[in-house]
Protein backbone atom coordinates (compact mmCIF):
# COMPACT_ATOMS: atom_id res chain seq x y z
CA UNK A 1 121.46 65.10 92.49
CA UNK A 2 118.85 65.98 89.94
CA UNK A 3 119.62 67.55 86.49
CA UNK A 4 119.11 70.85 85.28
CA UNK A 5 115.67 69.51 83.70
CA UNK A 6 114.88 66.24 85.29
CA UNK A 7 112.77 63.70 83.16
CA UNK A 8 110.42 63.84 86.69
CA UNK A 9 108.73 67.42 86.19
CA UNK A 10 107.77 67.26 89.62
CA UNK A 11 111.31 66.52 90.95
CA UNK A 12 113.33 69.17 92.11
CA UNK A 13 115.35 71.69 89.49
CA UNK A 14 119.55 71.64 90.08
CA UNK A 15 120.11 74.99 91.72
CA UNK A 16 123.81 74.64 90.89
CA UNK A 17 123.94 73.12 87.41
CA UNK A 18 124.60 75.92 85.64
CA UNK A 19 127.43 76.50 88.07
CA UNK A 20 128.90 72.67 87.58
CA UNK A 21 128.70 72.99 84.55
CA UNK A 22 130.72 75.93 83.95
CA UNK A 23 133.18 74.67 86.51
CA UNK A 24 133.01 71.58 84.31
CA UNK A 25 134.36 73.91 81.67
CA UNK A 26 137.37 75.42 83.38
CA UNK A 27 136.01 78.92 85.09
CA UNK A 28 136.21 78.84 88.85
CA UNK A 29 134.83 81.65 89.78
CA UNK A 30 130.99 82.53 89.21
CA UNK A 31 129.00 85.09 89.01
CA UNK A 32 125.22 85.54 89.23
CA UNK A 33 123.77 88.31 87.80
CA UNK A 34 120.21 89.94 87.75
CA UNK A 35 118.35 92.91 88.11
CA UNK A 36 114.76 94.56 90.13
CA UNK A 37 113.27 97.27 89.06
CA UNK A 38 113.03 97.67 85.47
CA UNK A 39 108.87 98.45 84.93
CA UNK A 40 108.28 100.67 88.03
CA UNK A 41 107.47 104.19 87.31
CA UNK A 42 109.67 105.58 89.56
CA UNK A 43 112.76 105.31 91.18
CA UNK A 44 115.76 103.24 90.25
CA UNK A 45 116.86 100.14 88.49
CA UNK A 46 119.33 98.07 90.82
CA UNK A 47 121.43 94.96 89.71
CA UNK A 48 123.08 92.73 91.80
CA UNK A 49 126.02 90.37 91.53
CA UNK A 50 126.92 87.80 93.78
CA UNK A 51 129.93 85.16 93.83
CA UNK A 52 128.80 81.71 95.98
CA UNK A 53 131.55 79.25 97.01
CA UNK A 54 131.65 76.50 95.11
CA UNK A 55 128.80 73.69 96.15
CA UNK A 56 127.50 76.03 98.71
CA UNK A 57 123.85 75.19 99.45
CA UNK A 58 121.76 78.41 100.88
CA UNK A 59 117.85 76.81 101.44
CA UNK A 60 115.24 78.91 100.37
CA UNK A 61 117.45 81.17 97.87
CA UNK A 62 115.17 81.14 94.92
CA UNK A 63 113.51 83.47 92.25
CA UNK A 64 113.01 86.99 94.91
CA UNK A 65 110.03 87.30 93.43
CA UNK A 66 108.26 83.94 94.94
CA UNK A 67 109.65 85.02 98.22
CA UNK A 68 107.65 86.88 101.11
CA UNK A 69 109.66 90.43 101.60
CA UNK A 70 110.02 89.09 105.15
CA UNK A 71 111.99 85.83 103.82
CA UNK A 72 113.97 87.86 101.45
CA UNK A 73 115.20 90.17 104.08
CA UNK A 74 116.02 86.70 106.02
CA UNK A 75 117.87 84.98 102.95
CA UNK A 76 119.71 88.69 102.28
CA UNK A 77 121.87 88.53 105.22
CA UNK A 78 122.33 84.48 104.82
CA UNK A 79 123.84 85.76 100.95
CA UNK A 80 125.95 88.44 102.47
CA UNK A 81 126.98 86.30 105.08
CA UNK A 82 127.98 83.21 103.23
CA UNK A 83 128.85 84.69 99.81
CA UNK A 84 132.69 84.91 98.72
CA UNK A 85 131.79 89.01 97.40
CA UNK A 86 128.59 90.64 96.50
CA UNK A 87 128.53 93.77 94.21
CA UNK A 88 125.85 95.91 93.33
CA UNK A 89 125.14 98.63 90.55
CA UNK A 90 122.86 101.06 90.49
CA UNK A 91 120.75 103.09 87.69
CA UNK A 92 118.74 106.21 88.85
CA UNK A 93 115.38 107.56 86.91
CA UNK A 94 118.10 110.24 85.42
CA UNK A 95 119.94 107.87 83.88
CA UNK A 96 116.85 106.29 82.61
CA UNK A 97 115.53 108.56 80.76
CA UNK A 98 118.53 109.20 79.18
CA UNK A 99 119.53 105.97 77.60
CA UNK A 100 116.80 104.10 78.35
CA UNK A 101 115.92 101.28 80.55
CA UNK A 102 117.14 98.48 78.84
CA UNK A 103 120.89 100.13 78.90
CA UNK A 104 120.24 101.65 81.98
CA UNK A 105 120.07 98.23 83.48
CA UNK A 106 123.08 96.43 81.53
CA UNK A 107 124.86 99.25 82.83
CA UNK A 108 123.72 98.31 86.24
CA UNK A 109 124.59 95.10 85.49
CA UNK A 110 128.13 95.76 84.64
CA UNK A 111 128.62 98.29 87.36
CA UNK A 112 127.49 95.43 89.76
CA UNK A 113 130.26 93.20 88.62
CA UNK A 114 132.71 95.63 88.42
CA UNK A 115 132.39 96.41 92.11
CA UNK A 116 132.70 93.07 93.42
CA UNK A 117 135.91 92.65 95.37
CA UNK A 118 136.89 89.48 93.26
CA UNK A 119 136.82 89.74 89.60
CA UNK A 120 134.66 86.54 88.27
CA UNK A 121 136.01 84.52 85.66
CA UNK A 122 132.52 83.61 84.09
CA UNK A 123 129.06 85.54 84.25
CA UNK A 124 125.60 83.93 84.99
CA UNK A 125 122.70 86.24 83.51
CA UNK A 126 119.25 86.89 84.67
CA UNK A 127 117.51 87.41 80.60
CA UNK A 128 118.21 87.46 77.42
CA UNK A 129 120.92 90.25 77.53
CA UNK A 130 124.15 89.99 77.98
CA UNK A 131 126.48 92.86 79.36
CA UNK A 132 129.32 94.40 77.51
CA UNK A 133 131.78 93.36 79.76
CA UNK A 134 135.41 91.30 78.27
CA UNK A 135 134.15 88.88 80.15
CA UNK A 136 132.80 84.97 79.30
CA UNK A 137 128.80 85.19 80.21
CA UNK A 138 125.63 83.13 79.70
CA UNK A 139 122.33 84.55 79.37
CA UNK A 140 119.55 82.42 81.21
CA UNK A 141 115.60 83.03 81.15
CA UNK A 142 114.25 82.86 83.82
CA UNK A 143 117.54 81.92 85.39
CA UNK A 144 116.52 83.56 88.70
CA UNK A 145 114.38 79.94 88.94
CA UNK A 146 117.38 77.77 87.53
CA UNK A 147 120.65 79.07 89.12
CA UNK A 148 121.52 79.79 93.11
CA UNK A 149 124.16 82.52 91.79
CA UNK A 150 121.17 84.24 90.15
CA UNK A 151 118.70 83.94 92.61
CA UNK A 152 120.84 84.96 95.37
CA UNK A 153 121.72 88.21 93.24
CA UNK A 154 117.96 88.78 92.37
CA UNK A 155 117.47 88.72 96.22
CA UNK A 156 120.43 91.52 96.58
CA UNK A 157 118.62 93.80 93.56
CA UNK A 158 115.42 93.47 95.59
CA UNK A 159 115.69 94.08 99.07
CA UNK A 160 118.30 96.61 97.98
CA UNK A 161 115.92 98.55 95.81
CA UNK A 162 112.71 98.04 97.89
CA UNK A 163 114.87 99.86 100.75
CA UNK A 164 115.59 102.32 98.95
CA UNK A 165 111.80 102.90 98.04
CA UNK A 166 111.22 103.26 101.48
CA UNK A 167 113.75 105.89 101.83
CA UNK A 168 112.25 108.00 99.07
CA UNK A 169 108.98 107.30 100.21
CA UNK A 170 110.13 109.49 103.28
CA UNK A 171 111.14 111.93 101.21
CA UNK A 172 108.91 112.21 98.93
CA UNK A 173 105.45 111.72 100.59
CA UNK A 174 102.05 111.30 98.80
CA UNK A 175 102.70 108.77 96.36
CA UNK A 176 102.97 105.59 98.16
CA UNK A 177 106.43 103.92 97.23
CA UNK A 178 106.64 102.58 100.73
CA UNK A 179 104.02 100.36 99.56
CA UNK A 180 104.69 99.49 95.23
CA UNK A 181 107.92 100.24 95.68
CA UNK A 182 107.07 102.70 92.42
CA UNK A 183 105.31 100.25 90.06
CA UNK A 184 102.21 101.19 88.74
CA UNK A 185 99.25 100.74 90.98
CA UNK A 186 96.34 102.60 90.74
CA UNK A 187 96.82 104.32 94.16
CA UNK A 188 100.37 105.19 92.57
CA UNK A 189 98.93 106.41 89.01
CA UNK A 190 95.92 108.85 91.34
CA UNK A 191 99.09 110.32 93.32
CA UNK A 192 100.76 111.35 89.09
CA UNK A 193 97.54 112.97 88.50
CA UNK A 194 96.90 114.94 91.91
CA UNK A 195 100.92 115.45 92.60
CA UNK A 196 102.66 115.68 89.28
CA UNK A 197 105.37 113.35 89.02
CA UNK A 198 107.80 113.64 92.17
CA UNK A 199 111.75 114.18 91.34
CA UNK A 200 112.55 109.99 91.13
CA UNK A 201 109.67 109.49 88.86
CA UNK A 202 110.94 107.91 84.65
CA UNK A 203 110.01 110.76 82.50
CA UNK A 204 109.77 108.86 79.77
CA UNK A 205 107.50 106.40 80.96
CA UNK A 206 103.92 106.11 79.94
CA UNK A 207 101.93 106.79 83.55
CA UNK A 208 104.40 109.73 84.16
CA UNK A 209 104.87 111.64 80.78
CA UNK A 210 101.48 112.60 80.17
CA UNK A 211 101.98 114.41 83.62
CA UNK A 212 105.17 115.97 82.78
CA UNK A 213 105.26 119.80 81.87
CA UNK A 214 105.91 120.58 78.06
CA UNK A 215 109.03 122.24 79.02
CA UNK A 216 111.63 119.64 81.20
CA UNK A 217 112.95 121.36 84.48
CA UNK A 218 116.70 121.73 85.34
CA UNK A 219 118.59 118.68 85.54
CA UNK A 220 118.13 116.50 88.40
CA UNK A 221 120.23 116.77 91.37
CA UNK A 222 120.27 112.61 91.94
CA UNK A 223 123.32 110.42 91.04
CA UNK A 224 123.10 109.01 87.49
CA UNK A 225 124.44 105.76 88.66
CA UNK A 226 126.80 104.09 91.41
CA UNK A 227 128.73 101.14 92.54
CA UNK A 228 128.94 99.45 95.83
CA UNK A 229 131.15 96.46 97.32
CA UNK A 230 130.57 94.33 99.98
């Protein structure tokens, strides 16, 4: 088994290192943590959690974002499937431009683990953040690339999120999140300037507030957050 950093750059990283070596220091129950969604201009941020048995190997669970969406809709079911409990948190546009995204998405975060059906005993971390939870946790960059709890969770926060994009693309038509999933592509920024921003667009985001009348609108009807177990 290779190391976490192996002196051979071109051998293969340790998906469960980080793991061992927590297990190494007593915890027994993991938790990877991480997040999709935090630069669109629309629509929500979603965090995942996800608790692996211990030494499982799932092939092809890495970094969502080096996956083909057809792979990570393969490798989601694989994670529900094999995974002891998967918990995810979720922070709407609302609750975004209220706090801001940054605490929007440790909320996520903490939401995530909160609704997992088995409470971990130590916290893996997509980032540089960690969650204000009473709870041992290790922050990781880029540890979506370095850690199969991670990845597995950053495939959760995607596929969950990217769904959901789809949904609202339904009902909201016009602006295309079907297709950037509410980041900010030039077909997406044309649709702000013709449209207006559409009920699930950040506020307080630069792309969208320029659009935004001077005076805000009644409160939106969406959920300002929300947990789910699995």
């Amino acid at each position: 088994m290779t190391g976490l950093f192996p002196d051979n750059p071109n051998a293969p990283i340790d998906m469960l290192a980080l793991e061992a070596q927590a297990l190494r220091r007593g915890y027994a129950c993991i938790a990877g943590v991480d997040e999709a969604g935090r630069g669109p201009l629309a629509g929500p941020v979603v965090a995942a959690a996800v608790i692996l048995p211990t030494g499982v190997l799932l092939p092809g669970v890495n970094d969502s974002k080096q996956l083909s969406e057809d792979k990570r809709e393969e490798l989601f079911d694989v994670i529900y499937r094999e995974a002891v409990s998967v918990g995810v948190g979720i922070g709407d546009h609302a609750l975004i431009d209220s706090i801001n995204i940054l605490q929007a998405t440790l909320r996520a975060m903490s939401d995530a683990v909160r609704s997992l059906s088995v409470t971990p005993d130590f916290i893996l971390i997509d980032g540089i953040s960690s969650i204000p939870m009473n709870i041992p946790q290790r922050t990781v960059k880029k540890g979506d690339s370095l850690s199969l709890s991670i990845a597995a969770a950053s495939i959760i926060a995607k596929v969950t999120r990217d769904r959901m994009m789809v949904e609202f693309d339904v009902r909201y038509p016009g602006y295309g999140f079907a297709s950037h999933k509410g980041y900010g592509a030039a077909s997406h920024l044309a649709a702000i300037a013709e449209l207006g921003p559409s009920p699930i667009h950040r506020k307080s985001f630069s792309g969208v507030k320029e659009h935004c009348p001077s005076e805000p609108g009644s409160a939106s009807t969406e959920s300002q957050s929300g947990l789910f177990s699995f």
